[in-house]
PDB file of N, CA and C in Angstrom:
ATOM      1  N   UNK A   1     -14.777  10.524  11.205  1.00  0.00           N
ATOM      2  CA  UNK A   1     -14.512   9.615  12.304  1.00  0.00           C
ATOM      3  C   UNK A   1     -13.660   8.451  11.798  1.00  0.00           C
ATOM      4  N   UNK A   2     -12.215   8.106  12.187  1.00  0.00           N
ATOM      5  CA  UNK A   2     -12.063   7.128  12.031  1.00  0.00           C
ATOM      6  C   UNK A   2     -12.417   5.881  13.088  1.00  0.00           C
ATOM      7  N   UNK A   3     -12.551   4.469  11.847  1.00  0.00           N
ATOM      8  CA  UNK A   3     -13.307   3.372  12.821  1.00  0.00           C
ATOM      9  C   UNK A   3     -12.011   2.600  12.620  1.00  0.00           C
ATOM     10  N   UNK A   4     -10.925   3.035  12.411  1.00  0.00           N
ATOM     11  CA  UNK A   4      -9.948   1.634  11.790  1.00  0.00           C
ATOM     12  C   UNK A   4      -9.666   1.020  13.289  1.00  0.00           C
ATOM     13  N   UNK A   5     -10.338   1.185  14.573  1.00  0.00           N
ATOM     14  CA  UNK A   5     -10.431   0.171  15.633  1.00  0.00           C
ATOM     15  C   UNK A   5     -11.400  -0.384  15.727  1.00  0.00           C
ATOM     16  N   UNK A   6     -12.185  -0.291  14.998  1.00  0.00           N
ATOM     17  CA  UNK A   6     -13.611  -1.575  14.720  1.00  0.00           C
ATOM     18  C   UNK A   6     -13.662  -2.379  13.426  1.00  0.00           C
ATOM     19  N   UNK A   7     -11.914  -2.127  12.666  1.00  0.00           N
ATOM     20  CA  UNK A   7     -11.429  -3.173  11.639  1.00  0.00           C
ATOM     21  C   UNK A   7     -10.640  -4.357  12.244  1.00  0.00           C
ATOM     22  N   UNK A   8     -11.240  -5.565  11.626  1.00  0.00           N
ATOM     23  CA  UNK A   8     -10.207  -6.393  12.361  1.00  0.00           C
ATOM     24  C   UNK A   8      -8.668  -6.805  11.154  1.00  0.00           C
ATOM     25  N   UNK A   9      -8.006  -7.001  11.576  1.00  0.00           N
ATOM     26  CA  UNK A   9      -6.438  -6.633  11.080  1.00  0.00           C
ATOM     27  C   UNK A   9      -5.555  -7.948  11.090  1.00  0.00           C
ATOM     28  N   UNK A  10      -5.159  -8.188  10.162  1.00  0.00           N
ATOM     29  CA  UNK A  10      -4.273  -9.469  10.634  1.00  0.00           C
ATOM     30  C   UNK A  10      -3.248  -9.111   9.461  1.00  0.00           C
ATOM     31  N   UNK A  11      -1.964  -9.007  10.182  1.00  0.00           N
ATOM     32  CA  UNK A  11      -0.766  -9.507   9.206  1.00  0.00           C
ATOM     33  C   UNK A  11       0.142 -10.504   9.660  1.00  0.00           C
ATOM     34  N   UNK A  12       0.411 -11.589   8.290  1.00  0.00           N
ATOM     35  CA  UNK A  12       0.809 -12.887   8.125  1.00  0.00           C
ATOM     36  C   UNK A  12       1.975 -12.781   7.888  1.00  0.00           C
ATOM     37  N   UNK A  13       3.000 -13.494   8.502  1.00  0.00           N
ATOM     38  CA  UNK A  13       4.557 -13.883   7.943  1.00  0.00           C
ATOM     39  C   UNK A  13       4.805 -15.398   7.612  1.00  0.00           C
ATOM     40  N   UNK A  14       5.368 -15.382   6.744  1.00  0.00           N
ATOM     41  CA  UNK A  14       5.967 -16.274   6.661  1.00  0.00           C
ATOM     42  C   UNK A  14       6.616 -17.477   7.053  1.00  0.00           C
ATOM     43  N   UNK A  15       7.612 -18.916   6.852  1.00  0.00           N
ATOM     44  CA  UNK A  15       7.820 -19.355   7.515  1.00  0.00           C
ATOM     45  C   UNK A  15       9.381 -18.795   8.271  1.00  0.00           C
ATOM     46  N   UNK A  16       9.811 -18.063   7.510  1.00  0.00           N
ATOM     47  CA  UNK A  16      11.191 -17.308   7.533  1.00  0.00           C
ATOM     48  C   UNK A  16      11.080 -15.888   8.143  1.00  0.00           C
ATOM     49  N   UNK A  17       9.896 -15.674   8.746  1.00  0.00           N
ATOM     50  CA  UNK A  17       9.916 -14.135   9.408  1.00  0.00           C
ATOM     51  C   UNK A  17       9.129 -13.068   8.278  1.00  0.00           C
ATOM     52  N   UNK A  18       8.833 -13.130   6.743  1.00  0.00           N
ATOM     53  CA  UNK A  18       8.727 -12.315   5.798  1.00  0.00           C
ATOM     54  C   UNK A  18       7.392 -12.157   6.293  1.00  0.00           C
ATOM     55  N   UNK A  19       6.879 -10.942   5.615  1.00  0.00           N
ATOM     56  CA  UNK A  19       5.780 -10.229   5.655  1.00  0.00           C
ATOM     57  C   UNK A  19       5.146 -11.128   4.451  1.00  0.00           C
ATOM     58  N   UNK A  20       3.891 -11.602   4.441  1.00  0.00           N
ATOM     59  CA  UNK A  20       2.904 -12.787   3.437  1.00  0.00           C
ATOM     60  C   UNK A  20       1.584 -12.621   3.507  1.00  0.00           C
ATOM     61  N   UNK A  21       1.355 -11.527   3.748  1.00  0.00           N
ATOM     62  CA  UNK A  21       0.007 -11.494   3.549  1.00  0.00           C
ATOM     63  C   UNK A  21      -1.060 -10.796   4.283  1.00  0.00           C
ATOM     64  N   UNK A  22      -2.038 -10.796   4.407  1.00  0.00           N
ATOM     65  CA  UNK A  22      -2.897 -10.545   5.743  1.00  0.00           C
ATOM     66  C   UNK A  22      -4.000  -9.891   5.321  1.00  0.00           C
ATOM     67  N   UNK A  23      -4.837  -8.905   6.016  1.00  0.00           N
ATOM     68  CA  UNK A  23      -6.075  -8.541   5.701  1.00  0.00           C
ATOM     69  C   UNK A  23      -6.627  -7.488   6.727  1.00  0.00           C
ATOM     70  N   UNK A  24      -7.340  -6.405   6.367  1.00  0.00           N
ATOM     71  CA  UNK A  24      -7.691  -5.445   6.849  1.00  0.00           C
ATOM     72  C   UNK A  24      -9.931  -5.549   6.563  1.00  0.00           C
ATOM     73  N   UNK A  25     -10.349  -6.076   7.214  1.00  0.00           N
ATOM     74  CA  UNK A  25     -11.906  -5.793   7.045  1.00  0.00           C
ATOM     75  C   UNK A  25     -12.844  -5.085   8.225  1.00  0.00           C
ATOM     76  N   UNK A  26     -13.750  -4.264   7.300  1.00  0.00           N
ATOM     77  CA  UNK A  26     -14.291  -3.196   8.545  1.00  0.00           C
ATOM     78  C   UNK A  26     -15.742  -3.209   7.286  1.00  0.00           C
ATOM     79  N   UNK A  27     -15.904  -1.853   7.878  1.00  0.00           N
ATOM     80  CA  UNK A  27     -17.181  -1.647   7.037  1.00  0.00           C
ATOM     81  C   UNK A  27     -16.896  -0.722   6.207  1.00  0.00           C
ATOM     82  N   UNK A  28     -17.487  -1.110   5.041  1.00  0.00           N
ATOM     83  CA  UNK A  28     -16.846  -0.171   3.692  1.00  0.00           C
ATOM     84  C   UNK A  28     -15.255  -0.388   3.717  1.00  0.00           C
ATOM     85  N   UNK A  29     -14.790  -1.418   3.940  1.00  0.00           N
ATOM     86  CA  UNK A  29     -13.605  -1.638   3.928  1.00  0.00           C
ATOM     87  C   UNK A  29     -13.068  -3.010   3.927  1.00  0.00           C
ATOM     88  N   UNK A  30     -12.505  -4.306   2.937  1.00  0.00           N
ATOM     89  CA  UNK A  30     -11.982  -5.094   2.391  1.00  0.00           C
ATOM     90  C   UNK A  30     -10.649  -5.303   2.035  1.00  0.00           C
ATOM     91  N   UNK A  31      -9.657  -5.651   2.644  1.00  0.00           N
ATOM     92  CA  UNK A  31      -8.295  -5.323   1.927  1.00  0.00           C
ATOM     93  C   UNK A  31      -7.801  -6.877   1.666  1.00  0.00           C
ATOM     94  N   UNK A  32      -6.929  -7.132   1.281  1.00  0.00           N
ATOM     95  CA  UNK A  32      -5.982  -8.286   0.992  1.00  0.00           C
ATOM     96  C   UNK A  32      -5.286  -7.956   0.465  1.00  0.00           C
ATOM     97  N   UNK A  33      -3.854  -8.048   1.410  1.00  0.00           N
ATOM     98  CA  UNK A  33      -2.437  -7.507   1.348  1.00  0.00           C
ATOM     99  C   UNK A  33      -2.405  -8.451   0.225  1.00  0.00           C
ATOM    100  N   UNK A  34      -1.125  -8.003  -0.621  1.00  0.00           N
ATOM    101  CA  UNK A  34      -0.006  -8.887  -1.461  1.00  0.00           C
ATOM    102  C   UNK A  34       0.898  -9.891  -0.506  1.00  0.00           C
ATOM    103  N   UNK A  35       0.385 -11.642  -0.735  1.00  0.00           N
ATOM    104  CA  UNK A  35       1.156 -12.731  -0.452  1.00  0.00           C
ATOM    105  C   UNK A  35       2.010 -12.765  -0.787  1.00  0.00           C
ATOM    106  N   UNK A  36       3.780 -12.534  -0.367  1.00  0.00           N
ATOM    107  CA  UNK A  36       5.155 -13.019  -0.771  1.00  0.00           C
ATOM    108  C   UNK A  36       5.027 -12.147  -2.294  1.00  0.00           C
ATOM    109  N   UNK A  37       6.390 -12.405  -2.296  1.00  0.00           N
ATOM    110  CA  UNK A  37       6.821 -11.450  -3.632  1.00  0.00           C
ATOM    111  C   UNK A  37       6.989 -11.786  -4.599  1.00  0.00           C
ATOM    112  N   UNK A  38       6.757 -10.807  -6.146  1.00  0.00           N
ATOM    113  CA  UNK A  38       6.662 -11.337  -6.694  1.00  0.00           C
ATOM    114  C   UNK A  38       7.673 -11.856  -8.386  1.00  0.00           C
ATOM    115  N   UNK A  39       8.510 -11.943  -7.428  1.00  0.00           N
ATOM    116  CA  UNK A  39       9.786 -12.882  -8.375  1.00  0.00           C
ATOM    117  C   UNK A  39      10.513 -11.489  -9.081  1.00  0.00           C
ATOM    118  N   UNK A  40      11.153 -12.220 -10.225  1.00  0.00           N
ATOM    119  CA  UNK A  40      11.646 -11.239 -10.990  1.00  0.00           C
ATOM    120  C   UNK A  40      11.936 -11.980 -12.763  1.00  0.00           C
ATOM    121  N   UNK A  41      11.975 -11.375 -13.851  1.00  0.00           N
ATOM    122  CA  UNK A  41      12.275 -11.701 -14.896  1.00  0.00           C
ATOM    123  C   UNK A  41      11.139 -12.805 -14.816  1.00  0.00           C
ATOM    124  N   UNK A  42      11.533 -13.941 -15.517  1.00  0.00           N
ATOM    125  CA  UNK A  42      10.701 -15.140 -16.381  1.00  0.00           C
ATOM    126  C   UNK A  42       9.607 -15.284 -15.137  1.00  0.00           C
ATOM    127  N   UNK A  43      10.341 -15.535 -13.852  1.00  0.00           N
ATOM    128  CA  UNK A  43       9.513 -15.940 -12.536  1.00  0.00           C
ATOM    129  C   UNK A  43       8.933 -15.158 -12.149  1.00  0.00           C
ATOM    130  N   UNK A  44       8.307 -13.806 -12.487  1.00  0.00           N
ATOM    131  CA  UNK A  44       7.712 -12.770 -12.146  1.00  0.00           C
ATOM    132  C   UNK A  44       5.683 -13.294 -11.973  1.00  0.00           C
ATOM    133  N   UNK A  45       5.769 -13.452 -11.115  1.00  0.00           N
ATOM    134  CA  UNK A  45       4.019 -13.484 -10.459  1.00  0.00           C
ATOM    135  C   UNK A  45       3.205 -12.649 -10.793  1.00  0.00           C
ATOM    136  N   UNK A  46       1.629 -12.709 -10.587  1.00  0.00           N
ATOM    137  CA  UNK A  46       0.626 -11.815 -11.031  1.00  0.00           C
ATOM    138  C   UNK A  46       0.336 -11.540  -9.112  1.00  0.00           C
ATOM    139  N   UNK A  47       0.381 -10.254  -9.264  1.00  0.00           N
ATOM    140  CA  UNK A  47      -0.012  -9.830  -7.645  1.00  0.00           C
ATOM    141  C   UNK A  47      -1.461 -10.442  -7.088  1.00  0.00           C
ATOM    142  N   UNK A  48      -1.395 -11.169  -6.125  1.00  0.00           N
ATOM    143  CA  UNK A  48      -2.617 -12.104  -5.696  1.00  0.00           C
ATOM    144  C   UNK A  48      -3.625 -11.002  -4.536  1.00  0.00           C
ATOM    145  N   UNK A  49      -2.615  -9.502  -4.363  1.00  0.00           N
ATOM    146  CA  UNK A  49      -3.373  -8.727  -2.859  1.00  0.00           C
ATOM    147  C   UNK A  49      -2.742  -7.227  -3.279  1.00  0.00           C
ATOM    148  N   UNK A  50      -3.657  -6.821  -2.392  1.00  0.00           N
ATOM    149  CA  UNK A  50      -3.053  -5.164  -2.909  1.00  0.00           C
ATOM    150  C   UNK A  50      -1.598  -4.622  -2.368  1.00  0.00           C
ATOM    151  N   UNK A  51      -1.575  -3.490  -2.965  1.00  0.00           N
ATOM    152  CA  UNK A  51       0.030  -2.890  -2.179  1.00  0.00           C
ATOM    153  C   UNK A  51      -0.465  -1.948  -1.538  1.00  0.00           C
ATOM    154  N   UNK A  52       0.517  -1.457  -0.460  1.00  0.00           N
ATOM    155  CA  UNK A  52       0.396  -0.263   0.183  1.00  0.00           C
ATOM    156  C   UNK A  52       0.209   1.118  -0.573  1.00  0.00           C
ATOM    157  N   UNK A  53       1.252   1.179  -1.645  1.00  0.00           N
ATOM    158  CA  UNK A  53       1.219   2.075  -2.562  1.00  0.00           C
ATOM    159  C   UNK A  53      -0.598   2.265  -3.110  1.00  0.00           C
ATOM    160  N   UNK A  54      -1.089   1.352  -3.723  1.00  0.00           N
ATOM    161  CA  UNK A  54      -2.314   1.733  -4.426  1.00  0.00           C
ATOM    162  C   UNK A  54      -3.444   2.122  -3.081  1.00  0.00           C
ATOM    163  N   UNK A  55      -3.264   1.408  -2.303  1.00  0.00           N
ATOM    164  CA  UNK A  55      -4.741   1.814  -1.008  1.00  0.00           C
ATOM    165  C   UNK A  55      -4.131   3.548  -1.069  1.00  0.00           C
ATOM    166  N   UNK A  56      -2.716   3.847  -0.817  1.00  0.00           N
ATOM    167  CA  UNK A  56      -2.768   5.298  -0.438  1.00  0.00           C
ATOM    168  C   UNK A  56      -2.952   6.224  -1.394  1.00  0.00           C
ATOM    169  N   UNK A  57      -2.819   5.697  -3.067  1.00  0.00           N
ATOM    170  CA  UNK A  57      -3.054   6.362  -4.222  1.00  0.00           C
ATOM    171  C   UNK A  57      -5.125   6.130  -4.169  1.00  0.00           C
ATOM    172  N   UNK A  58      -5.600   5.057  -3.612  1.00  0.00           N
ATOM    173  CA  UNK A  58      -6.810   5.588  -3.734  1.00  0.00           C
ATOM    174  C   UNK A  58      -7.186   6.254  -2.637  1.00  0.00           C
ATOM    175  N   UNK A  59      -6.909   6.344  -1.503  1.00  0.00           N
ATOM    176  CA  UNK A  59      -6.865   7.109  -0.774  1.00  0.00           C
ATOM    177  C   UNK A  59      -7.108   9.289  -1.088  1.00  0.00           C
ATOM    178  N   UNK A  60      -5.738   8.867  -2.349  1.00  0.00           N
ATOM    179  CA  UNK A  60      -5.820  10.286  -2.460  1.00  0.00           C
ATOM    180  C   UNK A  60      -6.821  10.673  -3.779  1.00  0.00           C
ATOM    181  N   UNK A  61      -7.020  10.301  -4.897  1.00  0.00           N
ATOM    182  CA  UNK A  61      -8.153  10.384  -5.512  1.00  0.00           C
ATOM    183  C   UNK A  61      -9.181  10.529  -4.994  1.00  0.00           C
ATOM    184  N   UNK A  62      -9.822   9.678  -3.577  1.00  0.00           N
ATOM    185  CA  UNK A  62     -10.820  10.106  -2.819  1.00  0.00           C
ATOM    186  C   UNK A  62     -10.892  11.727  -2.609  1.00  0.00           C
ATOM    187  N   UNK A  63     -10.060  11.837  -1.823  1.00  0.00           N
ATOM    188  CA  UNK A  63      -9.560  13.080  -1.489  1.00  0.00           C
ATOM    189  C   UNK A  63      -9.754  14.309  -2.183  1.00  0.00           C
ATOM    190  N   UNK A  64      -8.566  13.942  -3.675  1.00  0.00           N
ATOM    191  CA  UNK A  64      -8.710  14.622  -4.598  1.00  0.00           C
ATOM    192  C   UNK A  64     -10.521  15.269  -5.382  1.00  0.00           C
ATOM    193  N   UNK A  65     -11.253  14.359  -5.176  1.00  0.00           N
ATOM    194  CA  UNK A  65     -12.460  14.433  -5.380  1.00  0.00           C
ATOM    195  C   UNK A  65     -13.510  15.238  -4.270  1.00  0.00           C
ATOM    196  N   UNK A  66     -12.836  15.056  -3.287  1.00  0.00           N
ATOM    197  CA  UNK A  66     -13.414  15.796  -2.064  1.00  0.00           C
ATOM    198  C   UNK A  66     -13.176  17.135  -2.639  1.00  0.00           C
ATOM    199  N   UNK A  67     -12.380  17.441  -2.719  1.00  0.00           N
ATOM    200  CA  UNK A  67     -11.663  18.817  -3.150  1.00  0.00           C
ATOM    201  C   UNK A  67     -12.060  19.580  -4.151  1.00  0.00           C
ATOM    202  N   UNK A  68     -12.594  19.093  -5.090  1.00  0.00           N
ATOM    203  CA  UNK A  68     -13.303  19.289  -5.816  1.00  0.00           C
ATOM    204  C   UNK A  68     -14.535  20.197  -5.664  1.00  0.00           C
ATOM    205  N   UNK A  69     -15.699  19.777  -4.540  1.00  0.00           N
ATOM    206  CA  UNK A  69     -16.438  20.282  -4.359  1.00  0.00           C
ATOM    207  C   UNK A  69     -16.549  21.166  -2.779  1.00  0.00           C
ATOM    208  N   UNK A  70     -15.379  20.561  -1.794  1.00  0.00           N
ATOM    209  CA  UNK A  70     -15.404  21.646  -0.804  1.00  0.00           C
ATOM    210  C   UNK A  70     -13.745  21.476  -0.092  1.00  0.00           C
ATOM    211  N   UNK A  71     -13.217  22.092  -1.116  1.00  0.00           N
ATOM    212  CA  UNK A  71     -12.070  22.331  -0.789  1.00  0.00           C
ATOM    213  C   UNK A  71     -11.778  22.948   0.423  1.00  0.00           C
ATOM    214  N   UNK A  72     -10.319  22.439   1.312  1.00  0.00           N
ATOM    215  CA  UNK A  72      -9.857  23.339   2.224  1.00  0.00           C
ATOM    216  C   UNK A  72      -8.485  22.811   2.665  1.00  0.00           C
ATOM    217  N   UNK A  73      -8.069  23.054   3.786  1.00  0.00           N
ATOM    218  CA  UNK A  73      -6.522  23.372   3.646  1.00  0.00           C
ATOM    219  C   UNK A  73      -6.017  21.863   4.294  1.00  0.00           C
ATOM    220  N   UNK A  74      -7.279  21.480   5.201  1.00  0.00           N
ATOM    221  CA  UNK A  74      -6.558  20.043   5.545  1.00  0.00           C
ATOM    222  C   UNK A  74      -6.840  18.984   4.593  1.00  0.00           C
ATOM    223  N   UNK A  75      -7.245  19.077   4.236  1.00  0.00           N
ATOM    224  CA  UNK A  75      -7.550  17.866   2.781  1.00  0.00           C
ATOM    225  C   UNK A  75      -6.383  18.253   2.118  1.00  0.00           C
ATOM    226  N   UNK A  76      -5.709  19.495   1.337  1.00  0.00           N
ATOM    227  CA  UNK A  76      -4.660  20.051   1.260  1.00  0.00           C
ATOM    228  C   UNK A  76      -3.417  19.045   1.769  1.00  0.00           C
ATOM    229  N   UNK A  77      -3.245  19.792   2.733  1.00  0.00           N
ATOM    230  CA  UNK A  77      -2.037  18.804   3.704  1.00  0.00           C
ATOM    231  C   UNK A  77      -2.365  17.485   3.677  1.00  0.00           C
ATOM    232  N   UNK A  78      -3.293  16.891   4.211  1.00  0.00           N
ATOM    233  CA  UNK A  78      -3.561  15.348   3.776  1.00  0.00           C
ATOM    234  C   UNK A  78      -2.716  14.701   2.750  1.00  0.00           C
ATOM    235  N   UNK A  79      -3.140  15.892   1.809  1.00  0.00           N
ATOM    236  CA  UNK A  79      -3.124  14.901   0.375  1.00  0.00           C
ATOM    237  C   UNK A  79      -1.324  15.292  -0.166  1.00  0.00           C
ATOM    238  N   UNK A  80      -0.780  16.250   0.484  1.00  0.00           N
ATOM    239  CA  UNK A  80       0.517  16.490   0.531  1.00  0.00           C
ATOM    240  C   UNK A  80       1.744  15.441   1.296  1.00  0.00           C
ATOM    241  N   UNK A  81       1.011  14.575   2.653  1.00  0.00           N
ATOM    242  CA  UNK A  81       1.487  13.919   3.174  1.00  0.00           C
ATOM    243  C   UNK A  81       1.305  12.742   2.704  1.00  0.00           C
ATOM    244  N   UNK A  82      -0.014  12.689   1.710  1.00  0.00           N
ATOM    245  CA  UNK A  82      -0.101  10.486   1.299  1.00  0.00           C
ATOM    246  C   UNK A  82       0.722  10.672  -0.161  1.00  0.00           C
ATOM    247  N   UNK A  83       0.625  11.758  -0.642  1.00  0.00           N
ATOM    248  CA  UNK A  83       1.680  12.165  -1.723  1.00  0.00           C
ATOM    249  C   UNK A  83       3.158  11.904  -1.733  1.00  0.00           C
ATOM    250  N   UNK A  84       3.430  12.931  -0.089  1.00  0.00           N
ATOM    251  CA  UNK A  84       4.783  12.528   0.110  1.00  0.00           C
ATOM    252  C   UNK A  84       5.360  11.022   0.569  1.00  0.00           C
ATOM    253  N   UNK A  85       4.265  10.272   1.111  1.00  0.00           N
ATOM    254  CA  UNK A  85       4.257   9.019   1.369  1.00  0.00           C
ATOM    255  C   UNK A  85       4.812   8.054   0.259  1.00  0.00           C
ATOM    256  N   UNK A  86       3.680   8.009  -0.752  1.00  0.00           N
ATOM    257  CA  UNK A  86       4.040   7.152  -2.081  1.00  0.00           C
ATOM    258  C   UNK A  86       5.013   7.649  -3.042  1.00  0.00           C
ATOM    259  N   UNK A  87       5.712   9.058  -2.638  1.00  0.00           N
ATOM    260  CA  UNK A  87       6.847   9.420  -3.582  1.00  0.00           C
ATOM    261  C   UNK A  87       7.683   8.404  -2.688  1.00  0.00           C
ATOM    262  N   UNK A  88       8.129   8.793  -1.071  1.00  0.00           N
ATOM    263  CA  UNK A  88       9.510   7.659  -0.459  1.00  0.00           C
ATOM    264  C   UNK A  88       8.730   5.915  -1.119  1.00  0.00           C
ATOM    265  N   UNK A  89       7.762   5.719  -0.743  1.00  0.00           N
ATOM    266  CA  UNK A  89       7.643   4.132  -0.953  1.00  0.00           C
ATOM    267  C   UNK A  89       8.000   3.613  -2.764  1.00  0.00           C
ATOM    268  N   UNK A  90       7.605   4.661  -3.273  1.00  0.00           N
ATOM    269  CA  UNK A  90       8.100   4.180  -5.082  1.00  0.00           C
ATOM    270  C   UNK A  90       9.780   4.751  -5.404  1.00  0.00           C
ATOM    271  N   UNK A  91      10.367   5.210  -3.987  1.00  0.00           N
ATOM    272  CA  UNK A  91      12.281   5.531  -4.143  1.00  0.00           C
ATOM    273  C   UNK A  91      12.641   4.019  -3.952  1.00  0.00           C
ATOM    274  N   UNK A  92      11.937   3.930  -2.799  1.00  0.00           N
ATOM    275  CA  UNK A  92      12.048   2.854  -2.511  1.00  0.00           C
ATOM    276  C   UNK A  92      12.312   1.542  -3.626  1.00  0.00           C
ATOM    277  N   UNK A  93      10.836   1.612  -4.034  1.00  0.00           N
ATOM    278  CA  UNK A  93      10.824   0.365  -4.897  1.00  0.00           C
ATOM    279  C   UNK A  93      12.023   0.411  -5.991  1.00  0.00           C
ATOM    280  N   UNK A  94      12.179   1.599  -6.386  1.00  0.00           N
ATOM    281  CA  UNK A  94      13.125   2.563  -7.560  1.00  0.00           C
ATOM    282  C   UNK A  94      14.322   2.022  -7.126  1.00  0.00           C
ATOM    283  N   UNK A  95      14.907   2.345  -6.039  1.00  0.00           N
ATOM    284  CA  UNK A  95      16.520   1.888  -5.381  1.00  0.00           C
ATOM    285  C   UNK A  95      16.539   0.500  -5.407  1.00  0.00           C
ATOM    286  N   UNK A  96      15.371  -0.848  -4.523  1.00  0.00           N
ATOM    287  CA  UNK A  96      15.436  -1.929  -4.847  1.00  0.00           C
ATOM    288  C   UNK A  96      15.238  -2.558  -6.051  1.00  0.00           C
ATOM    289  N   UNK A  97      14.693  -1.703  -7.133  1.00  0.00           N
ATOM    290  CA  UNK A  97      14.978  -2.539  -8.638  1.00  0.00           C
ATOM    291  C   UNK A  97      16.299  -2.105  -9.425  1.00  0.00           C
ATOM    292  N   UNK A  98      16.848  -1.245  -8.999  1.00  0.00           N
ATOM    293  CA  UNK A  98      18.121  -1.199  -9.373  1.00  0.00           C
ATOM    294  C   UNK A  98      19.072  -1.714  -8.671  1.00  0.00           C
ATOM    295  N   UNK A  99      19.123  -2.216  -7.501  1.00  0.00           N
ATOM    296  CA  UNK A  99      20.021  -3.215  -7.108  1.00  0.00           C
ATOM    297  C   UNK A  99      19.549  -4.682  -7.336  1.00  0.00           C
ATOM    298  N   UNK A 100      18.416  -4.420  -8.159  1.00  0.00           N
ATOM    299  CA  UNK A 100      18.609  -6.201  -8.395  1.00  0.00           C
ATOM    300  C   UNK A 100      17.604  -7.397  -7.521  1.00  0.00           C
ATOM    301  N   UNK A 101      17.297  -6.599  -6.455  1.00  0.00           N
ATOM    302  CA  UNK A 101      16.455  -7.113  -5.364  1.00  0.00           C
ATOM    303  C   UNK A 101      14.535  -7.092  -5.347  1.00  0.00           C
ATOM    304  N   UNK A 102      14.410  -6.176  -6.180  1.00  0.00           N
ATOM    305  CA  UNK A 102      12.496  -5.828  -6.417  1.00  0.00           C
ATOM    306  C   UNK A 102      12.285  -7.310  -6.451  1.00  0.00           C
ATOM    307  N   UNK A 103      11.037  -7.462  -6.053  1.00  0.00           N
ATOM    308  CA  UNK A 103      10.336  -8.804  -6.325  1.00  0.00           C
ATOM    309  C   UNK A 103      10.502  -9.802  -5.525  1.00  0.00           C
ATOM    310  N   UNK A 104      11.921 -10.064  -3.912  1.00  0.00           N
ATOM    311  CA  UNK A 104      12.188 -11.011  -3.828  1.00  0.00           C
ATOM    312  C   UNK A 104      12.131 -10.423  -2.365  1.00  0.00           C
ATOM    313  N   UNK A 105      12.456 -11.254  -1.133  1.00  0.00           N
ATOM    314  CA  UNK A 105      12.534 -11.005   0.139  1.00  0.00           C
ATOM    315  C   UNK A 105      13.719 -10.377   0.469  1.00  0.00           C
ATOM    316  N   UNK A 106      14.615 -10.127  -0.515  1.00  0.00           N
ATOM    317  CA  UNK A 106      16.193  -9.765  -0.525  1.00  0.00           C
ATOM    318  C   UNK A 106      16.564  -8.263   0.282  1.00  0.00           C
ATOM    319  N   UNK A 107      17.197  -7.926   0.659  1.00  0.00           N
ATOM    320  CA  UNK A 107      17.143  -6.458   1.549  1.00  0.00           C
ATOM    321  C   UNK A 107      18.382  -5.586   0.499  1.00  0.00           C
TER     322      UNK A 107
END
């Protein structure tokens, strides 16, 4: 069953429009996004909130563990789609640190 409509949800921007923060709490469930970004070189920050990337990597370890003991084909696909998920979101990150931009509000 999902309850993620009996989580209450808030995402925060900035004073400039940026995405800054926010929070996901339910039951059995705690999140705190990553506040603003986090720099680059000397100015590089310690992440204060989670990323999208790691909730869907634990996501799939869950999973992966499900599988374990009663495997089947939609856990399968599941775990093919949060897979294929965090491969585009880490191109992502991959293309913006090679142009120079990772870490900053920069597009």
């Amino acid at each position: 069953m999902n309850d993620i409509k009996q989580c209450v949800m808030e995402n925060k921007l900035n004073v400039d429009g940026n995405p800054a923060g926010g929070s996901v709490m339910g039951v059995g469930i705690s999140i705190n996004w990553q506040d603003g970004p986090l720099g680059r070189g000397d100015d590089r920050k310690v992440p204060n909130g989670a990323f999208v990337e790691t909730v869907i990597s634990a996501v799939i370890q869950r999973i992966e563990h499900y599988q374990t003991k009663f495997p089947c084909r939609e856990n399968a696909i599941a775990l093919t789609h949060l897979e294929t998920a965090n491969l585009w979101l880490n191109k992502r990150t991959q293309d913006r640190e090679e142009r120079g931009v990772e870490g900053t509000h920069q597009k």
